[in-house]
C-alpha atoms as a PDB file:
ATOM      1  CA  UNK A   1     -34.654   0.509  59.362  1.00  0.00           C
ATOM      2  CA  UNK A   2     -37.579   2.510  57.744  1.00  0.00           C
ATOM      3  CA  UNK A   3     -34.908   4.084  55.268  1.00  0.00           C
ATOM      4  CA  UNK A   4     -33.891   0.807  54.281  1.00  0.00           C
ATOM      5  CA  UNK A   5     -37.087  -0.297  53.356  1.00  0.00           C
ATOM      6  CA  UNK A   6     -38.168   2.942  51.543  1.00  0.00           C
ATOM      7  CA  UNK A   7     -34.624   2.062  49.537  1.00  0.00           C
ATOM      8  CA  UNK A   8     -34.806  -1.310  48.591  1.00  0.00           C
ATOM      9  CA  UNK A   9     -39.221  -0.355  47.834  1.00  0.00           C
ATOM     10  CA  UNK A  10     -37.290   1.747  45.402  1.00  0.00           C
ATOM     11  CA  UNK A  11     -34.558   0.224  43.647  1.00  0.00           C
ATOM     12  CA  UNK A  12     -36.866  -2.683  42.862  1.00  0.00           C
ATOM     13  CA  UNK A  13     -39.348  -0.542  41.044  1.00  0.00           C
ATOM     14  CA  UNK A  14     -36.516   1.107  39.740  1.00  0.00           C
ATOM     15  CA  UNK A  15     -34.836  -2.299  38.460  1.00  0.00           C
ATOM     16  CA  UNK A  16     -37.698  -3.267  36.188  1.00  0.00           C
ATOM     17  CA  UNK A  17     -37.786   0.011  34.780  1.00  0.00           C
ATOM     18  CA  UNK A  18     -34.425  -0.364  33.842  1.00  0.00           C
ATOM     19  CA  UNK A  19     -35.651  -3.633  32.264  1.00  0.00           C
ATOM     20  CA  UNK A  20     -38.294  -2.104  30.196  1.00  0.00           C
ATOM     21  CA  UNK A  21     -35.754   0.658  28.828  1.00  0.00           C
ATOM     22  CA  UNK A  22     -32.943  -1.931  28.123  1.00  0.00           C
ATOM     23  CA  UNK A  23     -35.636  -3.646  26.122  1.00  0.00           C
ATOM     24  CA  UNK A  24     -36.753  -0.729  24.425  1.00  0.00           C
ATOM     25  CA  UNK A  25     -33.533   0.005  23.405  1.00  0.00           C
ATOM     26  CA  UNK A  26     -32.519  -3.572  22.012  1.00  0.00           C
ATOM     27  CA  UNK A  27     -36.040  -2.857  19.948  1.00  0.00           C
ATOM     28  CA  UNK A  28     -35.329  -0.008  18.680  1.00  0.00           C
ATOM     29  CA  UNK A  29     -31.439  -1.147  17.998  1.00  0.00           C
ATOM     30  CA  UNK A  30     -33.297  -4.367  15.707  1.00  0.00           C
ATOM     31  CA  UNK A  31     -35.351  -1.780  14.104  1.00  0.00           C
ATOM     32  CA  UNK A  32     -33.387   0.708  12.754  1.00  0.00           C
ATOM     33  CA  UNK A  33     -29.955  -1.246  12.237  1.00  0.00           C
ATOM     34  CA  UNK A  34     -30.273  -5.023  12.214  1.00  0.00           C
ATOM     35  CA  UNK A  35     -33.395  -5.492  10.101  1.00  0.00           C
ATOM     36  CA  UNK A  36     -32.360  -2.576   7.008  1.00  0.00           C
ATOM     37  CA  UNK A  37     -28.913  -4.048   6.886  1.00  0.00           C
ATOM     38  CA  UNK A  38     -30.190  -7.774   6.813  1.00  0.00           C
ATOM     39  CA  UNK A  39     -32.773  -6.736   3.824  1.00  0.00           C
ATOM     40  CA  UNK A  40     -30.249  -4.943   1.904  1.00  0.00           C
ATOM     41  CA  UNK A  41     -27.220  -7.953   2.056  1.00  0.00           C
ATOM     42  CA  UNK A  42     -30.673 -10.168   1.061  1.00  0.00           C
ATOM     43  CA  UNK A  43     -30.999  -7.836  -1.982  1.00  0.00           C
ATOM     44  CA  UNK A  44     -27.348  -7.846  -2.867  1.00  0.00           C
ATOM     45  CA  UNK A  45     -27.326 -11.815  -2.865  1.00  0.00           C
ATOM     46  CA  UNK A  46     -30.583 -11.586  -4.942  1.00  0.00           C
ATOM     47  CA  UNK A  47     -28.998  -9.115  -7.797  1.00  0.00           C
ATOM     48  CA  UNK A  48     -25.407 -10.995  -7.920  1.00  0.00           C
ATOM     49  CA  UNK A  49     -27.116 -14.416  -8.018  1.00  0.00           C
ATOM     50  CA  UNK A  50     -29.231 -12.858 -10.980  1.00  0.00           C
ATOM     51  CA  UNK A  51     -26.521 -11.787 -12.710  1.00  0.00           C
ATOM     52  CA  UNK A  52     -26.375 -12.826 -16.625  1.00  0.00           C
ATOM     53  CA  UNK A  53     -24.095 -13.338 -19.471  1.00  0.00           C
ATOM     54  CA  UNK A  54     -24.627  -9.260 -21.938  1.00  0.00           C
ATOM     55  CA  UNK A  55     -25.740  -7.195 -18.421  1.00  0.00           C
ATOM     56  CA  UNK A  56     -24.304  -3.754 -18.440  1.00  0.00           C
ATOM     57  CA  UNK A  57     -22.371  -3.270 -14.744  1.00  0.00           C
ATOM     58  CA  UNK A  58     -20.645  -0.816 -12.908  1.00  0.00           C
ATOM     59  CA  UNK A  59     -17.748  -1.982 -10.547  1.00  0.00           C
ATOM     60  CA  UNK A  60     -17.044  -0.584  -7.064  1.00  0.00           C
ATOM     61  CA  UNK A  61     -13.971   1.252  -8.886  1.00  0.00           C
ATOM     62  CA  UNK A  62     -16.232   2.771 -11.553  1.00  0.00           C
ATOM     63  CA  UNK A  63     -14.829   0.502 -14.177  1.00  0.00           C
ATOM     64  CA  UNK A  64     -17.934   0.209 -16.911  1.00  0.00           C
ATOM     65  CA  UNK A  65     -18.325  -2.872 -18.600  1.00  0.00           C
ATOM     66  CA  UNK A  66     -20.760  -6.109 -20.110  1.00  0.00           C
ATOM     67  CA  UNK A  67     -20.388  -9.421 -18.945  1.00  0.00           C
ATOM     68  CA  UNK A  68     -18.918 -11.619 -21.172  1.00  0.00           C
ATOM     69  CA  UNK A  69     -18.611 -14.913 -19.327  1.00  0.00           C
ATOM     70  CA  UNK A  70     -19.721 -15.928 -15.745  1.00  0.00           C
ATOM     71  CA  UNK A  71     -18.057 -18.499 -14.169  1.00  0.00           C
ATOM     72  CA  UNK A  72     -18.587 -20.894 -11.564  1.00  0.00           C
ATOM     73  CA  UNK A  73     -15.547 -19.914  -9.307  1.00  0.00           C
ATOM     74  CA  UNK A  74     -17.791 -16.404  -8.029  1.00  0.00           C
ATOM     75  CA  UNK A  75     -15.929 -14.471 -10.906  1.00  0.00           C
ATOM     76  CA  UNK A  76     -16.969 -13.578 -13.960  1.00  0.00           C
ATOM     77  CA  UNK A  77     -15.027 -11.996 -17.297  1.00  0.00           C
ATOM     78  CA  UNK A  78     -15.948  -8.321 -18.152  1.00  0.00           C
ATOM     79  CA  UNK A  79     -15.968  -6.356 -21.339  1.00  0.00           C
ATOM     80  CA  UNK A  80     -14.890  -3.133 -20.936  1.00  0.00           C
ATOM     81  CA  UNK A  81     -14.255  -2.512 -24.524  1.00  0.00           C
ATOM     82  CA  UNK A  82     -14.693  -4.477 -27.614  1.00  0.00           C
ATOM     83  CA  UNK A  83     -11.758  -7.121 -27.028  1.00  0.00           C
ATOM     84  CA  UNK A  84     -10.483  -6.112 -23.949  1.00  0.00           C
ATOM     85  CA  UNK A  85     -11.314  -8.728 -20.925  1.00  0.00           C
ATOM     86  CA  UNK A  86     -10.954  -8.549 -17.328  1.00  0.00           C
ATOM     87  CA  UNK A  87     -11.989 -10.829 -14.558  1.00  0.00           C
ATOM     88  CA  UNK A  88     -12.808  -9.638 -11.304  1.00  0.00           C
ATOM     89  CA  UNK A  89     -15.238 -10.594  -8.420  1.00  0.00           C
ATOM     90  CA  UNK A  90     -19.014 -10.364  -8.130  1.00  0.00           C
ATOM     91  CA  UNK A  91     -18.718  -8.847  -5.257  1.00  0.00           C
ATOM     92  CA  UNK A  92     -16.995  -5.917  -6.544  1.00  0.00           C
ATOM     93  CA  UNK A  93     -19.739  -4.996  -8.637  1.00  0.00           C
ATOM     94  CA  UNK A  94     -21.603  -1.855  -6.959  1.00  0.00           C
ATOM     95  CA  UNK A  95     -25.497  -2.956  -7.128  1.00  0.00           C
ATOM     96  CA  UNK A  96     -26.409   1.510  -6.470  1.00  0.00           C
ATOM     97  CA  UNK A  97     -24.400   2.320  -9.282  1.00  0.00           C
ATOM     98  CA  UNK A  98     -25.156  -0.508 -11.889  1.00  0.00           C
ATOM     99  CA  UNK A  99     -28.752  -0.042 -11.125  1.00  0.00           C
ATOM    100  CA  UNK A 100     -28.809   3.602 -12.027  1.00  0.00           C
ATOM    101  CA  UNK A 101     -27.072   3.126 -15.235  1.00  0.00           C
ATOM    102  CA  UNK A 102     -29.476   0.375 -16.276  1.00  0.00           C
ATOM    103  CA  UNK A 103     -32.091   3.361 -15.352  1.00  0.00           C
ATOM    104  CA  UNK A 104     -30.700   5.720 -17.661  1.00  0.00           C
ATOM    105  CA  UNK A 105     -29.875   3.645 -20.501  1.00  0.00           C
ATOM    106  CA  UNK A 106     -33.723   2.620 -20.425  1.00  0.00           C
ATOM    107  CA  UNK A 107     -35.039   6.090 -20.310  1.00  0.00           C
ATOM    108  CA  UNK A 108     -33.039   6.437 -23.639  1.00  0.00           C
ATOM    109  CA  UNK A 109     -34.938   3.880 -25.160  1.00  0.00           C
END
C-alpha cells in the first residue's frame, strides 16, 4: 500500500511536468516556425500587392522581365524583350531574387 502511494505521489508531480515541457515545446514550435513563416507570406502579399506597371522582376524560373500590364485576374503581362509579351502569375514572381536585382541595378546608378 505504501508503494502505491509513493507511485501515484510521483506520477502526479511527474504529470505536470510533462505539462510544463509540452508547453514549452508548443512555445518554442510558435517561435521559431509559425511566427517567421506567417511574417514572411505577410511580406510576400505586401510586395505582390505593390506591384506596378515598368517594375523590373525576376520569375521563379529566372525569366527577367518589366511589367507591361497588370491585370485584374492575379496575372499580369511581362516584357522580356522589347515586343515580346508573356503572361504569367504573380505568384510566380520570386520576391529574393527580384529584390536583389532591383539592389544591383541601383548601386549602378
Amino acid at each position: 500500500m505504501q508503494t502505491l502511494n509513493i507511485f501515484l505521489q510521483a506520477s502526479a508531480g511527474g504529470g505536470m511536468s510533462n505539462l510544463i515541457i509540452l508547453v514549452m515545446m508548443i512555445l518554442v514550435f510558435w517561435l521559431f516556425m509559425i511566427r517567421p513563416q506567417a511574417k514572411k507570406a505577410k511580406q510576400q502579399k505586401q510586395f505582390m500587392n505593390n506591384i506596378q506597371k515598368g517594375d523590373k522582376i525576376v520569375t521563379i524560373a529566372g525569366i527577367h522581365g518589366s511589367i507591361n500590364k497588370v491585370n485584374d485576374d492575379g496575372t499580369l503581362s511581362l516584357e522580356i524583350n522589347p515586343g515580346s509579351y508573356i503572361k504569367i502569375e504573380k505568384s510566380a514572381i520570386s520576391m529574393e531574387w527580384t529584390a536583389n536585382i532591383n539592389k544591383v541595378t541601383e548601386e549602378k546608378k
